[in-house]
Protein backbone atom coordinates (compact mmCIF):
# COMPACT_ATOMS: atom_id res chain seq x y z
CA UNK A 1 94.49 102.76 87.50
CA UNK A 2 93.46 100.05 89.74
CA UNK A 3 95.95 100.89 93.28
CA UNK A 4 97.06 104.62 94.49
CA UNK A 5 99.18 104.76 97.29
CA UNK A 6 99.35 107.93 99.67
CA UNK A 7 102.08 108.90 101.61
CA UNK A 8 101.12 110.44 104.94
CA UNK A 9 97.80 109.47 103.87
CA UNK A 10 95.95 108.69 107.46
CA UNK A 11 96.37 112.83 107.82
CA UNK A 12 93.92 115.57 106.76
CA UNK A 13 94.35 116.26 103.09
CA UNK A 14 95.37 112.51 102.43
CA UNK A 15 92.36 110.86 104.55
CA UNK A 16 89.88 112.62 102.25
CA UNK A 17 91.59 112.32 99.02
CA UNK A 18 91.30 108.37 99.91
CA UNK A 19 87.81 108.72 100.63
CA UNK A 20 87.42 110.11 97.30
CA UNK A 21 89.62 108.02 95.29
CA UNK A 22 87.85 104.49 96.81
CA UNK A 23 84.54 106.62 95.96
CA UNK A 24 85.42 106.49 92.58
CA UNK A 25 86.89 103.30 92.18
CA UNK A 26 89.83 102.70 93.00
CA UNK A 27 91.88 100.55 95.70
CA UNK A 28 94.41 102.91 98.18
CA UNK A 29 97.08 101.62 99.72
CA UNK A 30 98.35 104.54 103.06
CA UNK A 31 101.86 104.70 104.33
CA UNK A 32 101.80 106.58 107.59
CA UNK A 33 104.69 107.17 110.60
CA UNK A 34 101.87 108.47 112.79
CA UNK A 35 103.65 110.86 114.71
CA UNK A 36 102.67 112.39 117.65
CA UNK A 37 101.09 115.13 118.15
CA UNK A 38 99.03 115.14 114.88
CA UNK A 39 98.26 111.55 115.93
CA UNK A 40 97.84 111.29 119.79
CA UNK A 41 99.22 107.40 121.26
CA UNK A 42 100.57 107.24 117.56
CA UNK A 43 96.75 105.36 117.27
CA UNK A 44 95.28 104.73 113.52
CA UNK A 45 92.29 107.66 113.66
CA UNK A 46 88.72 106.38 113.53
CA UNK A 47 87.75 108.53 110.31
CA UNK A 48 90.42 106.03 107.85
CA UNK A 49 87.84 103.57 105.58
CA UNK A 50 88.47 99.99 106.60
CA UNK A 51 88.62 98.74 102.90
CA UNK A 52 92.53 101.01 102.96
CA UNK A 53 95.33 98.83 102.68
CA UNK A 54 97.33 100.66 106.10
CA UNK A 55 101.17 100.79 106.09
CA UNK A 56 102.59 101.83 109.40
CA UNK A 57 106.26 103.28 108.53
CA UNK A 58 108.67 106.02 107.50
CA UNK A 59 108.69 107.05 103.69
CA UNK A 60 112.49 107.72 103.90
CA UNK A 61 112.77 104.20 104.98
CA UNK A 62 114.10 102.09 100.90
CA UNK A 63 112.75 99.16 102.02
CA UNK A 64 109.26 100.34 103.36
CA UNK A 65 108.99 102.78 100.16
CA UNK A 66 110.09 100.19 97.89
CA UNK A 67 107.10 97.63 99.46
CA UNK A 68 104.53 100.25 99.48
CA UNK A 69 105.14 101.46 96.44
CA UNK A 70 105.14 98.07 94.22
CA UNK A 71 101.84 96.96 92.58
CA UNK A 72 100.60 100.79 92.57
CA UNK A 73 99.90 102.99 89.40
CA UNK A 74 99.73 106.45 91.30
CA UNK A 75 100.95 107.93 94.38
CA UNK A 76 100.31 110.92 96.38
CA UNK A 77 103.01 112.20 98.16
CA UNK A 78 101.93 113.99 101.21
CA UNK A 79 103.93 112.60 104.06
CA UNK A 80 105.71 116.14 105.28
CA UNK A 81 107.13 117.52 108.26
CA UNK A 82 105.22 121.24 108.88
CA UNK A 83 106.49 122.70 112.51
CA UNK A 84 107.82 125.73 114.32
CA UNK A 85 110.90 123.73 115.12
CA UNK A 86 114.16 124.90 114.29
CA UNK A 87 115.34 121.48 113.14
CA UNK A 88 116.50 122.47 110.04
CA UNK A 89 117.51 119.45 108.27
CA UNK A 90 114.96 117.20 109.37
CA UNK A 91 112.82 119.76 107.20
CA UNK A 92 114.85 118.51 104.40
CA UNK A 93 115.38 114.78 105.37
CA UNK A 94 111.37 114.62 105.44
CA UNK A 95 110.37 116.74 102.52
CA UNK A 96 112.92 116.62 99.79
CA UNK A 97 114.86 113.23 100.95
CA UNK A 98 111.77 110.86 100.95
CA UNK A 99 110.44 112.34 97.33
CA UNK A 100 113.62 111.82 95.97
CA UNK A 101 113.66 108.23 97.05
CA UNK A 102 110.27 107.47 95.48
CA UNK A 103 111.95 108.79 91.78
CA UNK A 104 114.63 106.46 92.76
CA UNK A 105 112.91 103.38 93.68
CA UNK A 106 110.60 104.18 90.45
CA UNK A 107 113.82 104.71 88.30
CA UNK A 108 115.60 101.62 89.75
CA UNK A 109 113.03 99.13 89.91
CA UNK A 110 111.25 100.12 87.04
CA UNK A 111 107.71 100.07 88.50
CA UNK A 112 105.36 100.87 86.62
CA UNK A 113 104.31 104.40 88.54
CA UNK A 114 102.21 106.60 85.70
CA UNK A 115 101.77 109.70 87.99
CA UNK A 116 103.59 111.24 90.99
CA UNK A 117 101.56 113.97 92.95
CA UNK A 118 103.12 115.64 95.32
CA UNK A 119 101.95 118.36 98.23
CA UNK A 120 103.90 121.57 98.17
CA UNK A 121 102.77 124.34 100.01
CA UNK A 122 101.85 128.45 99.61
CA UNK A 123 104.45 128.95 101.85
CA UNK A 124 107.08 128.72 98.72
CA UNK A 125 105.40 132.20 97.77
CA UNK A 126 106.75 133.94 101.06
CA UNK A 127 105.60 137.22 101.20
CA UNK A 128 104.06 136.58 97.46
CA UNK A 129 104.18 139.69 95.06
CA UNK A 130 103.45 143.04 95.83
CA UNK A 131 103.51 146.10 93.71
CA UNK A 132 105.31 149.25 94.47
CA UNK A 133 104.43 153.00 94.69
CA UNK A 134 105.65 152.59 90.39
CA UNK A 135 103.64 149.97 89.70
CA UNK A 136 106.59 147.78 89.37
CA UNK A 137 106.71 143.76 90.91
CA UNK A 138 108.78 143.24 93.90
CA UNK A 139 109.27 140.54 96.46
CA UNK A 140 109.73 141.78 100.14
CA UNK A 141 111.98 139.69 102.33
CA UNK A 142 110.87 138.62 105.97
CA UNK A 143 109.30 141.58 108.02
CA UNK A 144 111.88 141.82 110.45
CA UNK A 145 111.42 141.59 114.76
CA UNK A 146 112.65 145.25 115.20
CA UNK A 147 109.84 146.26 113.24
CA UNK A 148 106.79 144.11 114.08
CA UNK A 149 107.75 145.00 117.85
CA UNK A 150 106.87 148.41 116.72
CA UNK A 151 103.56 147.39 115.70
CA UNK A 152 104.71 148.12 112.28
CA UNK A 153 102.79 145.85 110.16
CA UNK A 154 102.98 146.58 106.50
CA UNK A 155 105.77 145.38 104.00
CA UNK A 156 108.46 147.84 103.77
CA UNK A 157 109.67 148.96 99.93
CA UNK A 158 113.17 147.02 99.08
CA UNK A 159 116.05 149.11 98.26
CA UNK A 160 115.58 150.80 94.93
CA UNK A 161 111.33 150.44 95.15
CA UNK A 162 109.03 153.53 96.45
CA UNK A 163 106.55 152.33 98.78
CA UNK A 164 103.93 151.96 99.86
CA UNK A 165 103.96 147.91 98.81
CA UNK A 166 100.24 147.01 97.40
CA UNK A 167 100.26 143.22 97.48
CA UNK A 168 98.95 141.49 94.65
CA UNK A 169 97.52 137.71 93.58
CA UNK A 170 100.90 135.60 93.16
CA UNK A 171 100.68 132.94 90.77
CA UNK A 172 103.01 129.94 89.87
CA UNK A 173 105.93 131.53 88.58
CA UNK A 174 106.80 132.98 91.93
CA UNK A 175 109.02 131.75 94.51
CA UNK A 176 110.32 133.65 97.73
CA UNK A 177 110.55 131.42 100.92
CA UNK A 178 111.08 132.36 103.95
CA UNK A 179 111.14 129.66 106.58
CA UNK A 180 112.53 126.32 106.59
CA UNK A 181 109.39 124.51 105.49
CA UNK A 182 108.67 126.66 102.04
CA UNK A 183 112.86 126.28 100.98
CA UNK A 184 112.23 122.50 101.65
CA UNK A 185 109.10 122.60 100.10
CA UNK A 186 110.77 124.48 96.60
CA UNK A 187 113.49 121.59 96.84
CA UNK A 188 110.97 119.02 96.69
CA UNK A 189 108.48 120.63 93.54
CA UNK A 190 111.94 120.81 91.91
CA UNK A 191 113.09 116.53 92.64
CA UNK A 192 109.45 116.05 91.52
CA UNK A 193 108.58 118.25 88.26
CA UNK A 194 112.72 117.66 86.98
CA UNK A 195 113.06 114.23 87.73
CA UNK A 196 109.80 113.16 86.33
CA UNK A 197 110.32 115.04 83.38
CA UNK A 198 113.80 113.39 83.03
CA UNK A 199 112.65 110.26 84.02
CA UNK A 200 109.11 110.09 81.41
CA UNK A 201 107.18 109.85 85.30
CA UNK A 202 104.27 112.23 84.94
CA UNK A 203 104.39 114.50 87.80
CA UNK A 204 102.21 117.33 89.47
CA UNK A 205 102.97 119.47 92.20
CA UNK A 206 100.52 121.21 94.16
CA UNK A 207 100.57 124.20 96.09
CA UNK A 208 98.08 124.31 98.75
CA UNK A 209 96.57 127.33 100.51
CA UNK A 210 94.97 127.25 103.84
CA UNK A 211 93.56 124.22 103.61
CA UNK A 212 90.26 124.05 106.16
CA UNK A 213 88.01 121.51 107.48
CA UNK A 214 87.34 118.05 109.57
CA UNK A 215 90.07 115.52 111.05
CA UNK A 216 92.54 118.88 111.12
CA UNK A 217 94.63 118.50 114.41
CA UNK A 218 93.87 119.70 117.29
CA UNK A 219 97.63 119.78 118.22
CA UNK A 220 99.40 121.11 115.26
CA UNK A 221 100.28 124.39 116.06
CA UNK A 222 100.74 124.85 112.45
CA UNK A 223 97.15 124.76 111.54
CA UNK A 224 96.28 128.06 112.13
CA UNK A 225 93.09 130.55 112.55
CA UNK A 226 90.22 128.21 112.23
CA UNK A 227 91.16 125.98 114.86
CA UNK A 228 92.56 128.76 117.41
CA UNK A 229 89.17 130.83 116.70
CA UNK A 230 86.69 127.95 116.99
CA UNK A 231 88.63 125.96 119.96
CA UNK A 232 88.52 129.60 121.83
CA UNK A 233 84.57 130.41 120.59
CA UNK A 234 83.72 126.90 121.86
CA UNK A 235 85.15 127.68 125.06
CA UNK A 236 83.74 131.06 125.38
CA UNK A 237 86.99 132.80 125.42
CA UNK A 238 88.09 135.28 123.11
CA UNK A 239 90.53 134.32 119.88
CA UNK A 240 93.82 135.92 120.18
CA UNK A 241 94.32 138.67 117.03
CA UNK A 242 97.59 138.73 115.91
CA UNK A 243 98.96 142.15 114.31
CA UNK A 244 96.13 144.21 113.38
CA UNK A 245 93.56 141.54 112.33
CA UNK A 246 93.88 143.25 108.67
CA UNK A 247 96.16 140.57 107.31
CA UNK A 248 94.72 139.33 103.90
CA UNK A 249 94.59 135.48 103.76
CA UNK A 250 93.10 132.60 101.05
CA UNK A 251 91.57 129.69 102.91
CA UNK A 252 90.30 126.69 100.99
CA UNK A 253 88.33 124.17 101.94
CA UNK A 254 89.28 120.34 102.15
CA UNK A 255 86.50 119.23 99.37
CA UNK A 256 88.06 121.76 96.45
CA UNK A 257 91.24 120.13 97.38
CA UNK A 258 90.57 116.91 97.22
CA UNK A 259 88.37 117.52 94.14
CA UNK A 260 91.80 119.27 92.11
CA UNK A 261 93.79 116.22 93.95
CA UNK A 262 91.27 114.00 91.05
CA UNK A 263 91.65 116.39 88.93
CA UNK A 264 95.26 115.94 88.25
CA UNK A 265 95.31 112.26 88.92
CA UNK A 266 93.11 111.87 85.57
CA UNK A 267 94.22 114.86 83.52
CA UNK A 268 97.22 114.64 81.45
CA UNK A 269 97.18 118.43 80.83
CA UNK A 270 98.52 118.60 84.52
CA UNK A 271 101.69 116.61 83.49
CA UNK A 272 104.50 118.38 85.22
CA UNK A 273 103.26 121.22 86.12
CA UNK A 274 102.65 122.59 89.54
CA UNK A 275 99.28 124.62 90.64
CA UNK A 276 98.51 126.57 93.33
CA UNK A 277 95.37 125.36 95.17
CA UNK A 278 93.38 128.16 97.02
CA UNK A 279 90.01 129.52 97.89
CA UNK A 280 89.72 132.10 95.13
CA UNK A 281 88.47 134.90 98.11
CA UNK A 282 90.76 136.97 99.96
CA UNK A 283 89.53 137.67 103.37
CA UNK A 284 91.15 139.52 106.26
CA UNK A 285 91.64 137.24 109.34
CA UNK A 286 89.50 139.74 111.50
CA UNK A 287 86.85 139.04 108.45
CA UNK A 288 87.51 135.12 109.44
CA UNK A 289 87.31 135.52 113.14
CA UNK A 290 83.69 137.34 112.37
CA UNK A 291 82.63 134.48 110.00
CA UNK A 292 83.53 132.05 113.33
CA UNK A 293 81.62 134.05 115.86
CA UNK A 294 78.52 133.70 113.46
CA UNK A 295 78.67 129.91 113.29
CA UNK A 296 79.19 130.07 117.35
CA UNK A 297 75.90 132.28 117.05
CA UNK A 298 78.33 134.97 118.66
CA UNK A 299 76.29 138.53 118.45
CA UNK A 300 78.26 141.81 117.88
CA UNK A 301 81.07 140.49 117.67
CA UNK A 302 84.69 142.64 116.65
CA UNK A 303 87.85 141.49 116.67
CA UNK A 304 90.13 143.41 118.72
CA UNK A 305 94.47 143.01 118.48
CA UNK A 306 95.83 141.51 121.16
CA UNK A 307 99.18 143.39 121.35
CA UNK A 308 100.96 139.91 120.19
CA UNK A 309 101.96 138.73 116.47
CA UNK A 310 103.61 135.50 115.12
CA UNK A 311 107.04 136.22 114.29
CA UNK A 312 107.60 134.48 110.56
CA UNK A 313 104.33 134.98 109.74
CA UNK A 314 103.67 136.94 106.32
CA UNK A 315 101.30 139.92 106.35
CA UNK A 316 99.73 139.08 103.16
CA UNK A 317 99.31 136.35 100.90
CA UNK A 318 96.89 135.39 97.91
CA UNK A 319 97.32 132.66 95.48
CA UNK A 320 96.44 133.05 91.71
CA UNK A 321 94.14 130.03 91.18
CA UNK A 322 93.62 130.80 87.76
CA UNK A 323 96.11 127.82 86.27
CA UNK A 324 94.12 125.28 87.80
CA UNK A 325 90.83 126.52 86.93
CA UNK A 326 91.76 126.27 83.46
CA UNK A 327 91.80 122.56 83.78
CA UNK A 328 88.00 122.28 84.58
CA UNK A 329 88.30 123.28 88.83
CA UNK A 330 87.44 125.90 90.94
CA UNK A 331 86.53 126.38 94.31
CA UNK A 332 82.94 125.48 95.01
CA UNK A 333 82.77 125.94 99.06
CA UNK A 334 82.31 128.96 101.44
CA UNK A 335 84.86 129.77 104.56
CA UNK A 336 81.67 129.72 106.57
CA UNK A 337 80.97 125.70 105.38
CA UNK A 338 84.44 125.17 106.28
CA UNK A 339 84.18 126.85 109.83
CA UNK A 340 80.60 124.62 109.92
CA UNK A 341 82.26 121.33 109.25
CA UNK A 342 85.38 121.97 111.43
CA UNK A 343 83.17 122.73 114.68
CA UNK A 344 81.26 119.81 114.15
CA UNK A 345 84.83 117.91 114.22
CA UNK A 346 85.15 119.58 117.27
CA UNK A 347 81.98 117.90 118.34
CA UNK A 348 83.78 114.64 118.13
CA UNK A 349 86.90 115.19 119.93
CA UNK A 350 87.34 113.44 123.38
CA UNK A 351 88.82 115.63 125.30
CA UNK A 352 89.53 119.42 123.71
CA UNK A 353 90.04 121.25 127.21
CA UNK A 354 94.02 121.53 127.16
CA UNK A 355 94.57 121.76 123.42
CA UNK A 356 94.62 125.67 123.72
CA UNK A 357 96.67 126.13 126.63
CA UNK A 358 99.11 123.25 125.27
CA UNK A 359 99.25 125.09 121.74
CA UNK A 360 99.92 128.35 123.87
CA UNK A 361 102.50 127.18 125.91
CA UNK A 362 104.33 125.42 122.87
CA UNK A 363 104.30 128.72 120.64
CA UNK A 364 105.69 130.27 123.70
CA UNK A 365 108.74 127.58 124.16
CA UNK A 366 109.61 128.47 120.51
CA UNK A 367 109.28 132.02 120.91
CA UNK A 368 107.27 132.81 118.05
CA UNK A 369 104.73 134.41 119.85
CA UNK A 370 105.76 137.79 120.75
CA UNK A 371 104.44 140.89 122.12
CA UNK A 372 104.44 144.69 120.69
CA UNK A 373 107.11 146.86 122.50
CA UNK A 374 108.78 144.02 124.34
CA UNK A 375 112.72 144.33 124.02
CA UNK A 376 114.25 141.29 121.87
């Protein structure tokens, strides 16, 4: 394949699987809206290789798809909206309309696309599976607010199950969203895997853990614990613990992911199939917050609660990489060289003094940060 395009591709995962794919070869072509506040002043960021062919544009834009996409044999779909925001359809109009555009464009134009890859999420898994007091698989729905105001934490048995839940490695063949971003996110594995296989377009879908590393943004409140810990560690503050800090959690560094991104590109065993993408390691986020405080050379350091907790959030969730590692992969890097690479990121930022308090005061607008015993 001599041209790849990626969608979204001046972002995190998509900036490093075009490092990689130039690094082996090939020419990449990025599409990119460059919204704010992933990409402050809607600027092109420093870090994207000069020899990328850059797009500037919206992938649910036919005309801007349709010139982006011609001349390329590949494309990686990553373009997504990933928020807090209770815009529900623009979840949808994002996600699922823009990948069904690129089938159609293929389909219509007949270009000569031999593999669609596109980024789906853990977040399809929901709560993931758990086993009950019988041993039997069940799915629990959202933790409710009347409970997590308690400072009730664990997943409750559903109807007709004996807890207590056990929660277990969740592999492909689960699916159990719970926000708008994992339905949207199921829609668009489903456009991708059925109309490929309709359509003879070789198609992959990939579902990605905690992805960790450098060019992460600051300002996505979605990005989680390793920004929050290391932007408070770097400012001597202490990281707010959510729930109990005992929440079980599978972060993966950037590197595995853009090494199973290859992977699939040049395997034909991944042919429409979708894979879950994770570190391999589950590890409480008290566990991460310690592994933080060692790269900040933090001594004696213990996570303590803070009394708040993310409403949406799941209490536990590990992905099954086993399907992918049967193709060759597996995760090579530690959370500590993740937590390593990301502060030295940090190193390069301009100006990180506000990002916390802006991140704060944004969760807070939504109302997803909320505190034990307060009334609803």
């Amino acid at each position: 394949m001599s041209r790849v395009l990626i969608t979204g591709g001046a972002g995190f995962i998509g900036s490093h699987t075009a490092d990689a794919l130039l690094a082996d070869g090939y020419k990449v072509r990025v599409i990119d809206s460059l919204e704010e506040p992933v990409h402050p002043g809607h600027r092109v960021p420093a870090y994207l290789d000069d020899r990328i062919e850059f797009v500037r544009g919206d992938v649910r834009d036919e005309a801007t798809m349709l010139a982006a996409l011609r001349g390329c044999e590949a494309v990686y779909h990553f373009a997504a909206f990933q928020d807090y925001l209770p815009v529900f359809s623009r979840y949808f109009d994002v996600n699922v309309t823009s990948t069904a555009l690129i089938y159609e464009l293929i389909v219509r134009e007949k270009l000569p696309i031999r593999k669609v890859i596109v980024a789906s999420s853990q977040a399809t898994l929901g709560e993931g599976l758990y086993h009950d007091a019988d041993d039997r698989p069940v799915l629990p729905d959202i933790r409710g607010d009347e409970q997590l105001r308690q400072g009730v934490w664990e997943c409750q048995a559903p109807k007709g199950s004996r807890g207590p839940l056990k929660w277990q490695p969740t592999d492909e063949t689960v699916a159990n969203p719970q926000n708008q971003y994992g339905i949207s996110k199921i829609a668009e594995e489903k456009v991708a895997l059925h109309l490929g296989r309709r359509y003879d377009i070789p198609s992959v879908a990939m579902r990605y853990s905690i992805v960790q590393g450098p060019r992460q943004s600051f300002y996505n409140a979605y990005s989680g614990a390793c920004r929050v810990f290391c932007l408070a560690f770097h400012h001597g503050q202490e990281p707010t613990i959510y729930e109990d800090g005992q929440q079980v959690r599978d972060f993966v560094n950037i590197h595995d992911v853009v090494d199973a991104n290859v992977l699939v590109l040049k395997d034909d065993r991944a042919n429409y199939e979708m894979f879950h993408v994770g570190g391999d390691k589950a590890i409480t986020v008290a566990e991460f917050a310690g592994v933080v405080a060692e790269v900040f050379g933090a001594t004696n350091y213990q996570a303590e609660p803070s009394g708040k907790y993310r409403f949406g959030d799941t209490r536990h969730i590990f992905s099954d990489v086993s399907k992918l590692k049967a193709l060759g992969w597996s995760p090579r890097r530690t959370a500590h060289e993740s937590v390593e690479s990301y502060c030295q990121w940090l190193d390069t930022a301009d100006s990180i003094g506000d990002i916390l308090d802006y991140c704060s005061k944004q969760m807070a607008r939504l109302n997803v940060v909320r505190s034990v015993g307060a009334s609803s």
